[in-house]
Protein backbone atom coordinates (compact mmCIF):
# COMPACT_ATOMS: atom_id res chain seq x y z
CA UNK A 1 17.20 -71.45 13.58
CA UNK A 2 15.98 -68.05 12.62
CA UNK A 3 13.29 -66.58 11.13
CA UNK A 4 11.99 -65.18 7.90
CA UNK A 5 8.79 -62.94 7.21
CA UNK A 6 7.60 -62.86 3.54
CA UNK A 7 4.51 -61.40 1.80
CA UNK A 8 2.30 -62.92 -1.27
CA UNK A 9 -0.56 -63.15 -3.06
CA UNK A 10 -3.50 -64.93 -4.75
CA UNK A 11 -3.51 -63.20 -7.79
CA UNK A 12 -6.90 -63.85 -9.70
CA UNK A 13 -8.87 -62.76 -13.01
CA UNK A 14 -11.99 -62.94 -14.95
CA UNK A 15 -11.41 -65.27 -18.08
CA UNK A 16 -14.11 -62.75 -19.92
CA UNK A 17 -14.07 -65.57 -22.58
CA UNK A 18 -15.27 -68.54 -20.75
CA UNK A 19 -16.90 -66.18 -17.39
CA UNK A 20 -15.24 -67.36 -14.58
CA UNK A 21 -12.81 -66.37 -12.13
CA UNK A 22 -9.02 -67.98 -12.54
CA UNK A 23 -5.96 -68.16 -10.37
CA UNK A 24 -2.70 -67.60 -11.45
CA UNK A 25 -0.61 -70.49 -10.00
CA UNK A 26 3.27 -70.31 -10.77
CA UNK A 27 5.85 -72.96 -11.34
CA UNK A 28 9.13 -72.67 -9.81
CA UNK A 29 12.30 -74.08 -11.07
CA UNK A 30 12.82 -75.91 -7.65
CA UNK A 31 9.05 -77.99 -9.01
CA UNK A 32 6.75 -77.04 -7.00
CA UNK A 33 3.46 -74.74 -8.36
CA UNK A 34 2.50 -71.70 -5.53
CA UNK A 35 1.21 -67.74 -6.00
CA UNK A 36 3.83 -65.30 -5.62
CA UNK A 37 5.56 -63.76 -2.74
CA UNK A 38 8.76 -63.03 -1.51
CA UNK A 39 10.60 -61.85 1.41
CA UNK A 40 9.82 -58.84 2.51
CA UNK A 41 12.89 -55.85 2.93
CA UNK A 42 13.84 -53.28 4.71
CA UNK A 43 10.87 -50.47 5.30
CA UNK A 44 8.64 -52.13 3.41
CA UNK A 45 4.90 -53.75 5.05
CA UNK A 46 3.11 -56.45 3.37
CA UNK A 47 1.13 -54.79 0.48
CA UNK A 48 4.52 -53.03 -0.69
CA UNK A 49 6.23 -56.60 -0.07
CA UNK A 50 3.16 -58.05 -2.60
CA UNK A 51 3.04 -55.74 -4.76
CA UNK A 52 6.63 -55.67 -5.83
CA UNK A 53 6.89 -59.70 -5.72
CA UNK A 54 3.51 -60.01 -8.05
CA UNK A 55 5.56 -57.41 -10.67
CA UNK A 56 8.83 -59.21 -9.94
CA UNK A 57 7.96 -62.29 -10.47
CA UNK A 58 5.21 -61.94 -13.03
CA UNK A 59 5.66 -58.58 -14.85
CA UNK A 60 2.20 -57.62 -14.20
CA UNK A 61 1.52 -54.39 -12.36
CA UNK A 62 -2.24 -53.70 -12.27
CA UNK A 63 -3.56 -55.47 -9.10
CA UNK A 64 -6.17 -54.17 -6.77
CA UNK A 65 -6.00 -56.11 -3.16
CA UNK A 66 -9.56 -56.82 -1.89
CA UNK A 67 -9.67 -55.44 1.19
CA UNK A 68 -10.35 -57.29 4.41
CA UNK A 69 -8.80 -60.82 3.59
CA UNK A 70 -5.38 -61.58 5.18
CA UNK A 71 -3.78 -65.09 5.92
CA UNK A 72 -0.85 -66.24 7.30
CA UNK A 73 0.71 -69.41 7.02
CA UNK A 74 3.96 -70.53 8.83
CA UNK A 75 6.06 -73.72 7.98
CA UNK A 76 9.88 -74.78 8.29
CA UNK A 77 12.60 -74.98 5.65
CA UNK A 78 16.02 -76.04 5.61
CA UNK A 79 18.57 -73.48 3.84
CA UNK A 80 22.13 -75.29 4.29
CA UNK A 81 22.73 -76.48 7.47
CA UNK A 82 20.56 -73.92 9.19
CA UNK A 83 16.53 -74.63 9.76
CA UNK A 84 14.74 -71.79 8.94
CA UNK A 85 11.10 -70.85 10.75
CA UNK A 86 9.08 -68.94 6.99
CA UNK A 87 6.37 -66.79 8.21
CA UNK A 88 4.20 -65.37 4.92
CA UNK A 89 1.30 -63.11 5.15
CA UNK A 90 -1.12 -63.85 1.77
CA UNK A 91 -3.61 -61.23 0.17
CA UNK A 92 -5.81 -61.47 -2.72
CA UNK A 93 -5.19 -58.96 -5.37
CA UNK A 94 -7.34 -58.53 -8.99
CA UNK A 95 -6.21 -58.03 -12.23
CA UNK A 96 -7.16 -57.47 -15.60
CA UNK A 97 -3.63 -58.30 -17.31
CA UNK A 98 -3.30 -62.31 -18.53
CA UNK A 99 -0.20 -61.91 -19.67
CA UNK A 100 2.60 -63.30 -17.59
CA UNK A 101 6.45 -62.30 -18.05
CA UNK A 102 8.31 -64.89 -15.63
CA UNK A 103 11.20 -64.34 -13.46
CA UNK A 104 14.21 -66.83 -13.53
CA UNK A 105 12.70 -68.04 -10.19
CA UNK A 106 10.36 -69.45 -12.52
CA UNK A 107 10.09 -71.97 -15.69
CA UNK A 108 5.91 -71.51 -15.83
CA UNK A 109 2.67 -70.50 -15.11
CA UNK A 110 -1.15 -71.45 -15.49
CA UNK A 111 -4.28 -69.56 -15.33
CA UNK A 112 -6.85 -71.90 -13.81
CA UNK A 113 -10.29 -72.25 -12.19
CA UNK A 114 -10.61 -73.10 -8.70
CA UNK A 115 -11.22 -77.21 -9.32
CA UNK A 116 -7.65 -77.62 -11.70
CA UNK A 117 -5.71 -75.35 -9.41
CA UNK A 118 -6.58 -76.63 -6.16
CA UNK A 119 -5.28 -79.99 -7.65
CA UNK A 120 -2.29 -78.13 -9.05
CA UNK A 121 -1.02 -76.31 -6.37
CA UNK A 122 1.74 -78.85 -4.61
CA UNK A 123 1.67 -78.06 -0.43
CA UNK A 124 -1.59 -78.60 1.56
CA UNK A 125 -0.85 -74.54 2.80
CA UNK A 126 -1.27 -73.82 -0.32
CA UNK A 127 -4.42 -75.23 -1.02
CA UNK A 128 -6.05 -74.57 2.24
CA UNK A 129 -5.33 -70.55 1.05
CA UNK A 130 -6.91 -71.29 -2.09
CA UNK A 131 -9.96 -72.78 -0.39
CA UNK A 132 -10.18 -69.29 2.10
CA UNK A 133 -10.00 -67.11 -1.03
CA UNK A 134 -11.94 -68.76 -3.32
CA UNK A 135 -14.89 -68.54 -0.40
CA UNK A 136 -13.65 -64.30 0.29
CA UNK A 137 -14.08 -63.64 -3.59
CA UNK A 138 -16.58 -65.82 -4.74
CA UNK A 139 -19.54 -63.20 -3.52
CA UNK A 140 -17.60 -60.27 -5.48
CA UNK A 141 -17.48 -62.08 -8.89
């Protein structure tokens, strides 16, 4: 076994249009919907690690991280023959930008409020994140 660190985010917006708050949930090619992250390298910490995963993975660039939120979750993957212990650290981070230029990690990608994307998000990590943010941002909004 050995272990991996990673760093992500719960990237959200204000649909001006309808005036309310929307996460960006993506769908990888493996089937499952999450937010982005990714493992974080070599002299980099977490917000560098987020940062670069949210543009990676999404093309958008213009996040601002609300300070003071920060969860982990840990779970266990197998890569191969070899089980793997995943460690990610998860911010929230603001945008303005709604437009979404996917990675080939990637085959889609939704904008939704907190009700369609809780249902939409796949693991029960995932949604217990969204549940913690949605309560951290809700008073900013």
């Amino acid at each position: 076994m050995f272990d991996e660190n990673s760093a992500g985010a719960i990237l959200y917006s204000l649909n001006e249009d309808l005036l309310r708050t929307e996460y960006l949930l993506l769908h990888h090619t493996s089937g499952h919907w999450d937010f982005p992250k990714g493992n974080i390298e070599l002299g980099e910490d977490g917000f560098q690690t987020a940062r670069r995963e949210i543009y990676e993975e999404t093309g958008i660039n213009d996040i601002e991280f609300v300070k003071g939120f920060i969860s982990t979750i840990e779970y266990y993957y197998r890569r191969i023959d070899k089980l793997v212990h995943k460690r990610v650290i998860y911010y929230i981070a603001k945008t303005n930008t709604r437009e979404v230029i996917l990675s080939s990690e990637h085959d889609g990608y939704a904008w939704k409020e907190y009700d369609t994307a809780i249902n939409q998000l796949t693991y029960k990590n995932a949604k217990q994140l969204l549940k913690k943010a949605k309560t951290f941002v809700a008073p900013r909004c």
